[in-house]
C-alpha atoms as a PDB file:
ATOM      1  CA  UNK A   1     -53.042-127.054 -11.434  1.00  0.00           C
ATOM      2  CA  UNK A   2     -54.605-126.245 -14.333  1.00  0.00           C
ATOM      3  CA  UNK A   3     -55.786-129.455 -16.710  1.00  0.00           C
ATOM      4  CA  UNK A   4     -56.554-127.899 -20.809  1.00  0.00           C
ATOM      5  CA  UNK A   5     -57.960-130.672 -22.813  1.00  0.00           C
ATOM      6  CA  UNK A   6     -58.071-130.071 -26.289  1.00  0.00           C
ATOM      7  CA  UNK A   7     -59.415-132.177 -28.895  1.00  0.00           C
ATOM      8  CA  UNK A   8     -62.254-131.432 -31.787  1.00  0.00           C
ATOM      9  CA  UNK A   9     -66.175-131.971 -30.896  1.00  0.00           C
ATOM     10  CA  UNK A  10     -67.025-135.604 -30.016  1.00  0.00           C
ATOM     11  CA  UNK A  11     -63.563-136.480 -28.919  1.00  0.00           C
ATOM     12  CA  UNK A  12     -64.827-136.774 -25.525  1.00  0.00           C
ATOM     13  CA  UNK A  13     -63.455-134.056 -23.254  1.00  0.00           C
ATOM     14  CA  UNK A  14     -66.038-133.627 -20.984  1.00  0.00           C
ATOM     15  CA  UNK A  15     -66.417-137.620 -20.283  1.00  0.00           C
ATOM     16  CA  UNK A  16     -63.016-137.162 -19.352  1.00  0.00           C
ATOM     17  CA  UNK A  17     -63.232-133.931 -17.117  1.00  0.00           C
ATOM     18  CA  UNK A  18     -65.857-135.841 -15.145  1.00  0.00           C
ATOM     19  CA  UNK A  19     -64.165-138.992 -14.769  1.00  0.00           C
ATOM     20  CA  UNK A  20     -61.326-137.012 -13.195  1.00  0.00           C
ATOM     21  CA  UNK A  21     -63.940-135.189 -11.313  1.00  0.00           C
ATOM     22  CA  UNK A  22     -65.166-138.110  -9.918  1.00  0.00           C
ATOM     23  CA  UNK A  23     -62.417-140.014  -9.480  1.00  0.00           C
ATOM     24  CA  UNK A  24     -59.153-137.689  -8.780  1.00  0.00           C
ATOM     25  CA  UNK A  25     -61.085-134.723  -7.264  1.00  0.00           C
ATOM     26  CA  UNK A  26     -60.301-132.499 -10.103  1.00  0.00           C
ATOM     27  CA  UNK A  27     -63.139-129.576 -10.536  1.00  0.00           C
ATOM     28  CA  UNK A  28     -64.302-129.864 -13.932  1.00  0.00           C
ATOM     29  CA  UNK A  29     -65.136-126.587 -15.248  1.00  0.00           C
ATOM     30  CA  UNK A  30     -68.202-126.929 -17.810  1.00  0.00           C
ATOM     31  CA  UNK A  31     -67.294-124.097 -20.161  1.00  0.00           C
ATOM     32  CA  UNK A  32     -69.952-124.038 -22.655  1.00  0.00           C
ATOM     33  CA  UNK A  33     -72.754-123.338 -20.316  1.00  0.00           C
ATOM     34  CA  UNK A  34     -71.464-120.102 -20.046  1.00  0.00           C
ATOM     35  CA  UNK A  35     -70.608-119.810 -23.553  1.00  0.00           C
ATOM     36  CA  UNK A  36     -74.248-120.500 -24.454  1.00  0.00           C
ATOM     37  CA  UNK A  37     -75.465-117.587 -21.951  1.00  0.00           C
ATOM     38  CA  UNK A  38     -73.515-115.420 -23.344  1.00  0.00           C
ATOM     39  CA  UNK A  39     -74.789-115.955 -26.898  1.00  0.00           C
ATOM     40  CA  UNK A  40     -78.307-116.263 -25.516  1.00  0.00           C
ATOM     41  CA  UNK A  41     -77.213-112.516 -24.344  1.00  0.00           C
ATOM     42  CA  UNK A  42     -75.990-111.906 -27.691  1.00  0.00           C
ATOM     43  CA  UNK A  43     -79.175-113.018 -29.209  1.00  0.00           C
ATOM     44  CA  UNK A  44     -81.488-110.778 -26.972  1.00  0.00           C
ATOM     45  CA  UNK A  45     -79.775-107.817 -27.751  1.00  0.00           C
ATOM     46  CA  UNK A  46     -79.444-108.087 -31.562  1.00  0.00           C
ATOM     47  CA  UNK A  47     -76.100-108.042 -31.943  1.00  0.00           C
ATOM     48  CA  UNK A  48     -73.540-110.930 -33.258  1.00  0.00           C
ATOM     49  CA  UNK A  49     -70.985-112.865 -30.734  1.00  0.00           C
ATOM     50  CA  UNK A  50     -67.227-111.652 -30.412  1.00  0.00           C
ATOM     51  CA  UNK A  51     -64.661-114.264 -29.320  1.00  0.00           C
ATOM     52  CA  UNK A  52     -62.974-111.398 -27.379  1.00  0.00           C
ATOM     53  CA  UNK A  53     -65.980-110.199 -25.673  1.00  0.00           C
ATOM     54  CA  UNK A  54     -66.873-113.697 -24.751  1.00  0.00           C
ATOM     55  CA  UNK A  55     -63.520-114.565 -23.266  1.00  0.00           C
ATOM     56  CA  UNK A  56     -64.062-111.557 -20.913  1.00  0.00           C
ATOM     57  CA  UNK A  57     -67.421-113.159 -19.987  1.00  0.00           C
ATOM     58  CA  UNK A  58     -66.580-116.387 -19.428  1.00  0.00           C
ATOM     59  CA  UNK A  59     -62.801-116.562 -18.257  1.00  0.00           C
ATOM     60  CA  UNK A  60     -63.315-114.674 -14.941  1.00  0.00           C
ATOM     61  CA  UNK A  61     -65.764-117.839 -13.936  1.00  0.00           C
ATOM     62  CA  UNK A  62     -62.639-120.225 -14.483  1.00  0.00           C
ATOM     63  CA  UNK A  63     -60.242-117.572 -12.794  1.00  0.00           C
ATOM     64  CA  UNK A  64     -62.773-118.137  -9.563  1.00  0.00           C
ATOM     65  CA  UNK A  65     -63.032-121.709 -10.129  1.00  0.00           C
ATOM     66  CA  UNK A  66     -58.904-121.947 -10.195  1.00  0.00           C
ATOM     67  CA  UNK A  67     -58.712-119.468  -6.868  1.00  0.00           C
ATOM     68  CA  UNK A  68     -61.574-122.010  -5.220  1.00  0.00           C
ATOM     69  CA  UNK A  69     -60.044-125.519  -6.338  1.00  0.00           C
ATOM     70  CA  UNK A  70     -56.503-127.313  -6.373  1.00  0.00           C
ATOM     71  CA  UNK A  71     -57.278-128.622  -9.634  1.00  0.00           C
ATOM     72  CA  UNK A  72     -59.268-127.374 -12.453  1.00  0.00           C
ATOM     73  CA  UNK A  73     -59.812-129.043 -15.845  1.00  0.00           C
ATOM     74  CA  UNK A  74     -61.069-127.539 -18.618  1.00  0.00           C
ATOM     75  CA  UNK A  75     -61.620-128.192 -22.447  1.00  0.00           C
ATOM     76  CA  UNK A  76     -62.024-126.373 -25.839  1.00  0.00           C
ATOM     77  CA  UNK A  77     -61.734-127.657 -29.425  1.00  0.00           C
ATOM     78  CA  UNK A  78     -58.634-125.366 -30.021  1.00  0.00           C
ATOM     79  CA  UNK A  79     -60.495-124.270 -33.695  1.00  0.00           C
ATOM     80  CA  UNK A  80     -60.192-120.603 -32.096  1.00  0.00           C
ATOM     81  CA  UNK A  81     -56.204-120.359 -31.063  1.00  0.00           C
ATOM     82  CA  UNK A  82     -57.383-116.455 -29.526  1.00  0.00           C
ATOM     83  CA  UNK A  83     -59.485-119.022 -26.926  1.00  0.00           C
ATOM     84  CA  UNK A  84     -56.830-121.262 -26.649  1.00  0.00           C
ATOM     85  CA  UNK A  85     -53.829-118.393 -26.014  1.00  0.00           C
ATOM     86  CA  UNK A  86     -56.646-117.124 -23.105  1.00  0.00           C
ATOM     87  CA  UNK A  87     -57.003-120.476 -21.222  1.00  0.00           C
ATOM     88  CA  UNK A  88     -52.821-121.164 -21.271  1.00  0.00           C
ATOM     89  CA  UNK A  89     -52.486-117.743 -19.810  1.00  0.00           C
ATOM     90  CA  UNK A  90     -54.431-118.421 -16.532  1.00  0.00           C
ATOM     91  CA  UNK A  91     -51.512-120.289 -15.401  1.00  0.00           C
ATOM     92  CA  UNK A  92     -47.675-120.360 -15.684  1.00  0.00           C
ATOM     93  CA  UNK A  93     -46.898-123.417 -18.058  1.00  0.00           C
ATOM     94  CA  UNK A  94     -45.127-124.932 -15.058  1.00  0.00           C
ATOM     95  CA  UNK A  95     -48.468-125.354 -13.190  1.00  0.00           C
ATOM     96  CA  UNK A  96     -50.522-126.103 -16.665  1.00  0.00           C
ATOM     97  CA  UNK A  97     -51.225-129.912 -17.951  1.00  0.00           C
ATOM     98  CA  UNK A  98     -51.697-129.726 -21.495  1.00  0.00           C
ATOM     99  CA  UNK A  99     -53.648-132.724 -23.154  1.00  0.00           C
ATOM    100  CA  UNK A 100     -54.498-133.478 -26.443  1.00  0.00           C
ATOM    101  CA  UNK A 101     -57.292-135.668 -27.184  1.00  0.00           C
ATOM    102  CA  UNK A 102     -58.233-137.085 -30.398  1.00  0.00           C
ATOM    103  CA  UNK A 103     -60.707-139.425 -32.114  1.00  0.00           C
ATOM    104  CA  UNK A 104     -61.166-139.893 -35.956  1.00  0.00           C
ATOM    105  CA  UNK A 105     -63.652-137.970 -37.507  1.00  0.00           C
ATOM    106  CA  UNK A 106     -66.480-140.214 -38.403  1.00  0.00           C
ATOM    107  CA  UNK A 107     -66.331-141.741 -34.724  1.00  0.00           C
ATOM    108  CA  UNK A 108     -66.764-137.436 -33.385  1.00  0.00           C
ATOM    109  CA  UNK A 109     -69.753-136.976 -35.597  1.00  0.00           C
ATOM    110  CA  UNK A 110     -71.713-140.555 -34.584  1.00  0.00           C
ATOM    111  CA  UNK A 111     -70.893-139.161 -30.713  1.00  0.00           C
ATOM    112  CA  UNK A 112     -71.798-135.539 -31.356  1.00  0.00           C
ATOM    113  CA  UNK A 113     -75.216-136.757 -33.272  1.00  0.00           C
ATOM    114  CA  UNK A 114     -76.152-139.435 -30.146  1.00  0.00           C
ATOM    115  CA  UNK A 115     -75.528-137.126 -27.383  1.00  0.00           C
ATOM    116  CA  UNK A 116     -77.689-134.910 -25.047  1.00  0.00           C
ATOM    117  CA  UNK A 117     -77.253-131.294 -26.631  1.00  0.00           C
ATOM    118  CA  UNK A 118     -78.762-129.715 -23.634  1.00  0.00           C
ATOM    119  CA  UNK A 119     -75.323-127.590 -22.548  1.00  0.00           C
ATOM    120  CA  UNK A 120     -73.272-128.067 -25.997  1.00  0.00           C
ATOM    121  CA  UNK A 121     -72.801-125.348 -28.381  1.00  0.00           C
ATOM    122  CA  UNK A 122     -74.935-126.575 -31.411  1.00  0.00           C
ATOM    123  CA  UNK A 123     -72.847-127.655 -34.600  1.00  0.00           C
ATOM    124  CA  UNK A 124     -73.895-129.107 -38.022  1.00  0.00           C
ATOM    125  CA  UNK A 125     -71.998-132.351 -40.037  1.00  0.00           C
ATOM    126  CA  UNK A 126     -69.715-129.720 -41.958  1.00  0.00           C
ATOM    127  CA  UNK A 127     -69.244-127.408 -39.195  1.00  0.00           C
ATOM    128  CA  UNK A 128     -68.066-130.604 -36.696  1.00  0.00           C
ATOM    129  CA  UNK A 129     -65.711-131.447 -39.398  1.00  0.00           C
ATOM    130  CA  UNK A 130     -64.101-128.404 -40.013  1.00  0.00           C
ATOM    131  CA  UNK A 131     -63.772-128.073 -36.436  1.00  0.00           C
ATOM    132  CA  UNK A 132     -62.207-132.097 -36.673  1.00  0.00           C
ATOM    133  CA  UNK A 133     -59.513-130.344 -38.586  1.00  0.00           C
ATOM    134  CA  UNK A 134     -58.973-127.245 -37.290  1.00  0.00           C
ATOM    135  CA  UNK A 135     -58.189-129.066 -33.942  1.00  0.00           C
ATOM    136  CA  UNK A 136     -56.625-132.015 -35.616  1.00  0.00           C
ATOM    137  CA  UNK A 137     -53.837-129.449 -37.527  1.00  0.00           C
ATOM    138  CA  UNK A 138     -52.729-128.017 -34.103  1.00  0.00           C
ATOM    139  CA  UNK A 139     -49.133-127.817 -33.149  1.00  0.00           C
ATOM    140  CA  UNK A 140     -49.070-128.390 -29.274  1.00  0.00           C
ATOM    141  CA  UNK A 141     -46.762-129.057 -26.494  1.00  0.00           C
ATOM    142  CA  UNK A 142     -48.564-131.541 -24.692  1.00  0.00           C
ATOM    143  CA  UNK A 143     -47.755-133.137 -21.620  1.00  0.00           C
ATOM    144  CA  UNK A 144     -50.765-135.980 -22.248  1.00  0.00           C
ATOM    145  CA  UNK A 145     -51.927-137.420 -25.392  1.00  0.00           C
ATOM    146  CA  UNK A 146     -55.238-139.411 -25.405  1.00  0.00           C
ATOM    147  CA  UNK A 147     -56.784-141.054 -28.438  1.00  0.00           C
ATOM    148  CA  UNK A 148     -59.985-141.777 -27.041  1.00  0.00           C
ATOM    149  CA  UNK A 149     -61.663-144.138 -29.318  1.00  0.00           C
ATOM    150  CA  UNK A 150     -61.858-147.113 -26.652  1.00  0.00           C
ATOM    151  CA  UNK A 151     -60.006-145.790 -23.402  1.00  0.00           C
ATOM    152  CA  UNK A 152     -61.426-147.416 -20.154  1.00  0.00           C
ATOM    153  CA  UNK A 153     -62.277-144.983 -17.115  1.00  0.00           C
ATOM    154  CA  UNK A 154     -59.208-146.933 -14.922  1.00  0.00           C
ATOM    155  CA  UNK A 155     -56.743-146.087 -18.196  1.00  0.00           C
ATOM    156  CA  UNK A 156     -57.958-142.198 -18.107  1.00  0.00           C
ATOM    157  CA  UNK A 157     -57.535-142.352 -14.570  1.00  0.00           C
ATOM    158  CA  UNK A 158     -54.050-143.940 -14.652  1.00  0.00           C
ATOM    159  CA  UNK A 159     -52.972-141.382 -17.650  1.00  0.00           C
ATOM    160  CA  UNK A 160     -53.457-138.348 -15.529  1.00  0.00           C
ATOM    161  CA  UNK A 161     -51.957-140.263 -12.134  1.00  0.00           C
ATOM    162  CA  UNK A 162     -49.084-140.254 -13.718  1.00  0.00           C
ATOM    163  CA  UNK A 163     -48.452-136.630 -14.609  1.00  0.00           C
ATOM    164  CA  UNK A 164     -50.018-135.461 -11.721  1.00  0.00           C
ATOM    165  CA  UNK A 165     -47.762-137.687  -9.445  1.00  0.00           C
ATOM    166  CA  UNK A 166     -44.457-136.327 -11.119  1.00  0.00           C
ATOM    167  CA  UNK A 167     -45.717-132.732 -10.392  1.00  0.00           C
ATOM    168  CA  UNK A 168     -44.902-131.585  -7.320  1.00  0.00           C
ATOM    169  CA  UNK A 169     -47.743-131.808  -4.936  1.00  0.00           C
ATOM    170  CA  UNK A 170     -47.525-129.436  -1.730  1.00  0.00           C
ATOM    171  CA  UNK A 171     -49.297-131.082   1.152  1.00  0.00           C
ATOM    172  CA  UNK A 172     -51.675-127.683   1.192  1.00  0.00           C
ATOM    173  CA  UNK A 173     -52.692-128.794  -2.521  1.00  0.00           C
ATOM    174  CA  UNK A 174     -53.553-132.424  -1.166  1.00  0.00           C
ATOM    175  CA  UNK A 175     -55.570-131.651   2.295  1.00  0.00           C
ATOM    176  CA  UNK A 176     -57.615-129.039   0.033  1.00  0.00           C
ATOM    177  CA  UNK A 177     -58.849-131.478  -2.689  1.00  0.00           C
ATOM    178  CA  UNK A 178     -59.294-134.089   0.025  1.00  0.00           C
ATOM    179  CA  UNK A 179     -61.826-131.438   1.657  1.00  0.00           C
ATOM    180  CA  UNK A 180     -64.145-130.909  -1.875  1.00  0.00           C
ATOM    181  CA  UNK A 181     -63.887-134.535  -2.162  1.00  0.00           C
ATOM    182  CA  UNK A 182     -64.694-134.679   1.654  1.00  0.00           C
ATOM    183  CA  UNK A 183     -67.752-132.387   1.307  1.00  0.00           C
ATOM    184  CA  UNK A 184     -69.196-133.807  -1.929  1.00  0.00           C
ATOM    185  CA  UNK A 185     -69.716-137.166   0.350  1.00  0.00           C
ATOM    186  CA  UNK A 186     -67.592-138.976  -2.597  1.00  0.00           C
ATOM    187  CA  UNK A 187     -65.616-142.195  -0.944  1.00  0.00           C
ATOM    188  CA  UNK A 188     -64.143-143.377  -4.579  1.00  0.00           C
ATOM    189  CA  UNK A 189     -63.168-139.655  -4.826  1.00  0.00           C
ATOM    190  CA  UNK A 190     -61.563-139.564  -1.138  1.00  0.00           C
ATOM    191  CA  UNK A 191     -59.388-143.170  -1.449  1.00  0.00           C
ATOM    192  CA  UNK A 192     -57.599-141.957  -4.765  1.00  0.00           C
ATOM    193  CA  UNK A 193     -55.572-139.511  -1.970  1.00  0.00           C
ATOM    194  CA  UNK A 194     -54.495-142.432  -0.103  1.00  0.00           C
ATOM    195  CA  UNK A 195     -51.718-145.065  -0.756  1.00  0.00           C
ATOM    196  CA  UNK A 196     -52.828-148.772  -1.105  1.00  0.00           C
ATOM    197  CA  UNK A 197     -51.327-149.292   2.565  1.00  0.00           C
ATOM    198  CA  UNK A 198     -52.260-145.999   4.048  1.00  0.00           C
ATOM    199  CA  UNK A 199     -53.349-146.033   7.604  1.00  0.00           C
ATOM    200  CA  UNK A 200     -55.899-143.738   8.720  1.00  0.00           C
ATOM    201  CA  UNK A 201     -56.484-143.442  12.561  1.00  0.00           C
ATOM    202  CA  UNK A 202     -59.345-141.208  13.931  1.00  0.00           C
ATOM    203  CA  UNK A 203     -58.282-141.130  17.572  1.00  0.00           C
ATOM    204  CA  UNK A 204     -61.828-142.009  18.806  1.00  0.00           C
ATOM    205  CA  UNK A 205     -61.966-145.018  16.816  1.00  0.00           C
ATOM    206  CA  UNK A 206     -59.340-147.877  16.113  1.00  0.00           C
ATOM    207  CA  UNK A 207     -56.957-147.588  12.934  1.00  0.00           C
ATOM    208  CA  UNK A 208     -58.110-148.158   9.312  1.00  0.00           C
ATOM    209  CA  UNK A 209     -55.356-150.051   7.135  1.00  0.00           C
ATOM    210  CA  UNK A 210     -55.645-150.154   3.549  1.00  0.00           C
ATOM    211  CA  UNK A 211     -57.397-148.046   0.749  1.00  0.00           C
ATOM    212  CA  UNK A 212     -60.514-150.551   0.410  1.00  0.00           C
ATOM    213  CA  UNK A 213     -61.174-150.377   4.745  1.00  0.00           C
ATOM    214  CA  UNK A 214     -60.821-146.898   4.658  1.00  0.00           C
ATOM    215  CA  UNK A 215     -63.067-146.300   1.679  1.00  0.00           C
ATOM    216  CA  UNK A 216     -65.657-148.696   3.419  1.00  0.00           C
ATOM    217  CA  UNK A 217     -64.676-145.567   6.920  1.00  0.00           C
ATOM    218  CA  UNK A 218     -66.241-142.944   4.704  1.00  0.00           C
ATOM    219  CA  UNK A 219     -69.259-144.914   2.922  1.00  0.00           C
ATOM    220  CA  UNK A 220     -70.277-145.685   6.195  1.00  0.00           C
ATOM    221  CA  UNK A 221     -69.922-142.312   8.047  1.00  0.00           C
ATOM    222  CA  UNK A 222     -71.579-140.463   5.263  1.00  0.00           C
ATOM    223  CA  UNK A 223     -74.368-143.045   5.203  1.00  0.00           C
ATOM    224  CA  UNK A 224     -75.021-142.559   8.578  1.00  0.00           C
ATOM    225  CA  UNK A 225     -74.282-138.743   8.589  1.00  0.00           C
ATOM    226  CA  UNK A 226     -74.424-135.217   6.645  1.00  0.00           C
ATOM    227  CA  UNK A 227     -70.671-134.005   7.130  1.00  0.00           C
ATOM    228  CA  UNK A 228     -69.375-130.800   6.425  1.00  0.00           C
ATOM    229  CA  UNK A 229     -65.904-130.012   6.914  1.00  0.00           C
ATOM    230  CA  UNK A 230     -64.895-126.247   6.641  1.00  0.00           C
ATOM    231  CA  UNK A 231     -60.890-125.091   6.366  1.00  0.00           C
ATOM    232  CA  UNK A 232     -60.173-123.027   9.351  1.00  0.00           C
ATOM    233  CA  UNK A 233     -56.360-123.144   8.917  1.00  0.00           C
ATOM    234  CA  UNK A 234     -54.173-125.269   6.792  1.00  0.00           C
ATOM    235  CA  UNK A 235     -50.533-125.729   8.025  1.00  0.00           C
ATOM    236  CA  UNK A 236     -47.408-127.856   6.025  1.00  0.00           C
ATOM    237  CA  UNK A 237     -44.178-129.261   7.432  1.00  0.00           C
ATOM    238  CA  UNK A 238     -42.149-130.288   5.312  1.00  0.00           C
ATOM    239  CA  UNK A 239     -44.143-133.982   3.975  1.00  0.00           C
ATOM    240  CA  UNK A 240     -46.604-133.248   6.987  1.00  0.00           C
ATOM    241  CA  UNK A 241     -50.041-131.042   6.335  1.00  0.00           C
ATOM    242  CA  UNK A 242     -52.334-129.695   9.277  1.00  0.00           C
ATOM    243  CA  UNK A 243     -56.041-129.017   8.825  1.00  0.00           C
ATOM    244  CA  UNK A 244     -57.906-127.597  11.692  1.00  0.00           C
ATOM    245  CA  UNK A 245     -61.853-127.586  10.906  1.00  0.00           C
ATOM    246  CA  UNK A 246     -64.905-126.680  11.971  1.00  0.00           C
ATOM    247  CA  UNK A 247     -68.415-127.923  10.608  1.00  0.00           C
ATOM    248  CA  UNK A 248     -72.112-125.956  10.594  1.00  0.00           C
ATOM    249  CA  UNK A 249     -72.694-127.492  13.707  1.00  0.00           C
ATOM    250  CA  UNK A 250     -70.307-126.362  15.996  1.00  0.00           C
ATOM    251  CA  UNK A 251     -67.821-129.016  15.916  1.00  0.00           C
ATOM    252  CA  UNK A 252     -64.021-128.464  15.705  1.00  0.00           C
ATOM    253  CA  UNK A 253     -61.359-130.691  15.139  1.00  0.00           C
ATOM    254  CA  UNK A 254     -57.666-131.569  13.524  1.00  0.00           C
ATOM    255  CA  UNK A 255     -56.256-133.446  10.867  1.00  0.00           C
ATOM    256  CA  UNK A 256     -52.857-134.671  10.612  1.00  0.00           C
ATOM    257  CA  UNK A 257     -51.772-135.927   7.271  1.00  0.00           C
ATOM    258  CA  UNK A 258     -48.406-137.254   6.153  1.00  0.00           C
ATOM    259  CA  UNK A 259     -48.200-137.153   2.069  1.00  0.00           C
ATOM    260  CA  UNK A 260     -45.775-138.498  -0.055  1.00  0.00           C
ATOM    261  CA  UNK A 261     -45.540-138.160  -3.327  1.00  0.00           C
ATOM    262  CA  UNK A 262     -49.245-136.831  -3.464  1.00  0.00           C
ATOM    263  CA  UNK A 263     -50.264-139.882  -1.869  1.00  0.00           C
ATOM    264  CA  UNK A 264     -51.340-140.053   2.020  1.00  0.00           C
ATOM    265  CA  UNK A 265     -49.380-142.784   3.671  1.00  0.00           C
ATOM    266  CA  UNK A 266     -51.067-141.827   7.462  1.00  0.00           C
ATOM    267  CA  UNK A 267     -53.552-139.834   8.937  1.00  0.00           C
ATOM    268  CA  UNK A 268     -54.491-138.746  12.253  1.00  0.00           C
ATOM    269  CA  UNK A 269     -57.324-136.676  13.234  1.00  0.00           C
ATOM    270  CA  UNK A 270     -58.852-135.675  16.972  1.00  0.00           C
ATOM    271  CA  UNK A 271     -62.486-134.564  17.577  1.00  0.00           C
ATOM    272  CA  UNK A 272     -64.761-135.175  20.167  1.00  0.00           C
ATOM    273  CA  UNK A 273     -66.977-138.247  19.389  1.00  0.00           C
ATOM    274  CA  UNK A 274     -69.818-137.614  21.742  1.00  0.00           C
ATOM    275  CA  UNK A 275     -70.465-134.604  20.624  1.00  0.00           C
ATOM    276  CA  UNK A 276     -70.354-135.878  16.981  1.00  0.00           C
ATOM    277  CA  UNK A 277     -73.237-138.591  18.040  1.00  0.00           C
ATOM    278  CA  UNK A 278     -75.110-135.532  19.718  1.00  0.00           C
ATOM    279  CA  UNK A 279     -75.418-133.546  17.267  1.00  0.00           C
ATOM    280  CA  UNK A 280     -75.966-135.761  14.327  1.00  0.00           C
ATOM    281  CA  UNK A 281     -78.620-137.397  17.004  1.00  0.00           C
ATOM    282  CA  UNK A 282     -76.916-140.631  16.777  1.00  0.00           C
ATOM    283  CA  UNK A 283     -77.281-143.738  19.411  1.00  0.00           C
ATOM    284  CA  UNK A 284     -74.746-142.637  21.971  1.00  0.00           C
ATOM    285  CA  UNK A 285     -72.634-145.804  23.194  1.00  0.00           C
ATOM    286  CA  UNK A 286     -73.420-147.812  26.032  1.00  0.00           C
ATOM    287  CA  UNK A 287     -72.218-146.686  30.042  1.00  0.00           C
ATOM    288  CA  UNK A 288     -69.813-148.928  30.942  1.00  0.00           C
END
């Protein structure tokens, strides 16, 4: 899925894209980083920037990050509609979340003053405020609409919940952004998958009930470990989805996961525990 935020400069976009990054394992593309190289390129060579050309520099990087990830949020002011038009064609408008974000002006330019302008696209007063209006004036379909003058991380969180509970979620989608989640060691990120009475039972240990024990599971484990999980094969039956995994260090096991609506209500997984304690060079349990 494909997640377009578009509001004007200091609306807060990209404190949204990394809440939802954090919290519902949605990649969060940065995209003026690259827009900045490219005009750094620009720069060196003498020659003025080109919308166009820069689109063809910097719209293949999302195209990877969209083949890589389940979800992918991005953001632009929506001041250049040729940008805009680019980003809504990466994705059928069935598998696009449109959101429009919005903050009055004098609230934009106090942010866009008191930030850290390290990876944004500079902008003076006049320039942020034709920009304000520019993206203000825009006639969009939107499936979300944020004003973001005092929203709380849990209301963000709940906005896009919503939306991305009533679009339907293959079990494939679900297993994959549990594995970034998974491999970026993130337990807050990992319980948003589950429902609140999920069960989670790794055959050599005893079943997990509820999102809070099973997000205390994974804060422990990746205290006490560096896990990896690579996708060997991912299989779906019907509300059922099948990982089979391997990690850097030989091991191999399988997931069982039974999702619905986007949620997982149960999980199974096999793997051989003494060779998990081996090779992590963990205490190995008492002989009986």
């Amino acid at each position: 899925m494909l997640i377009v935020l578009v509001g004007p400069k200091g609306s807060g976009k990209s404190h949204i894209g990394r809440i939802l990054d954090a919290r519902l394992g949605v990649h969060f593309f940065h995209v003026e980083p690259p827009w900045l190289r490219y005009h750094a390129e620009c720069r060196a060579a003498g020659r003025e920037p080109k919308i166009a050309e820069g689109i063809t520099k910097v719209h293949p990087l999302l195209a990877d990050a969209l083949d890589k990830h389940t979800h992918v949020c991005v953001e632009t002011t929506g001041a250049s509609l040729e940008i805009l038009d680019a980003l809504l064609s990466l994705r059928p408008r069935s598998e696009t979340i449109i959101v429009r974000v919005t903050a009055p002006l004098e609230l934009c330019l106090q942010r866009v003053a008191n930030r850290d302008q390290t990876d944004q696209i500079p902008l003076g007063t006049e320039a942020v405020r034709q920009v304000h209006a520019l993206s203000e004036s825009l006639s969009l379909d939107s499936d979300i609409e944020l004003n973001n003058t005092e929203l709380t991380e849990a209301e963000i969180v709940e906005s896009f919940k919503i939306v991305l509970t009533a679009k339907p979620i293959r079990p494939r989608e679900v297993i994959r952004a549990w594995v970034e989640a998974f491999n970026r060691a993130d337990p807050d990120a990992l319980v948003g998958f589950y429902a609140e009475d999920a069960v989670n039972h790794q055959v050599a240990e005893s079943p997990v009930h509820g999102r809070r024990a099973i997000r205390e599971m994974f804060a422990a484990g990746f205290r006490s470990a560096t896990m990896v999980c690579e996708v060997e094969n991912i299989f779906e039956d019907g509300e059922w989805g099948i990982l089979e995994w391997r990690d850097p260090l030989g091991l191999r096991g399988w997931g069982f996961f039974h999702i619905v609506g986007g949620q997982i209500v149960f999980q199974r997984g096999y793997w051989d525990k003494l060779s998990f304690l081996r090779a992590h060079g963990l205490p190995l349990p008492d002989k009986p």
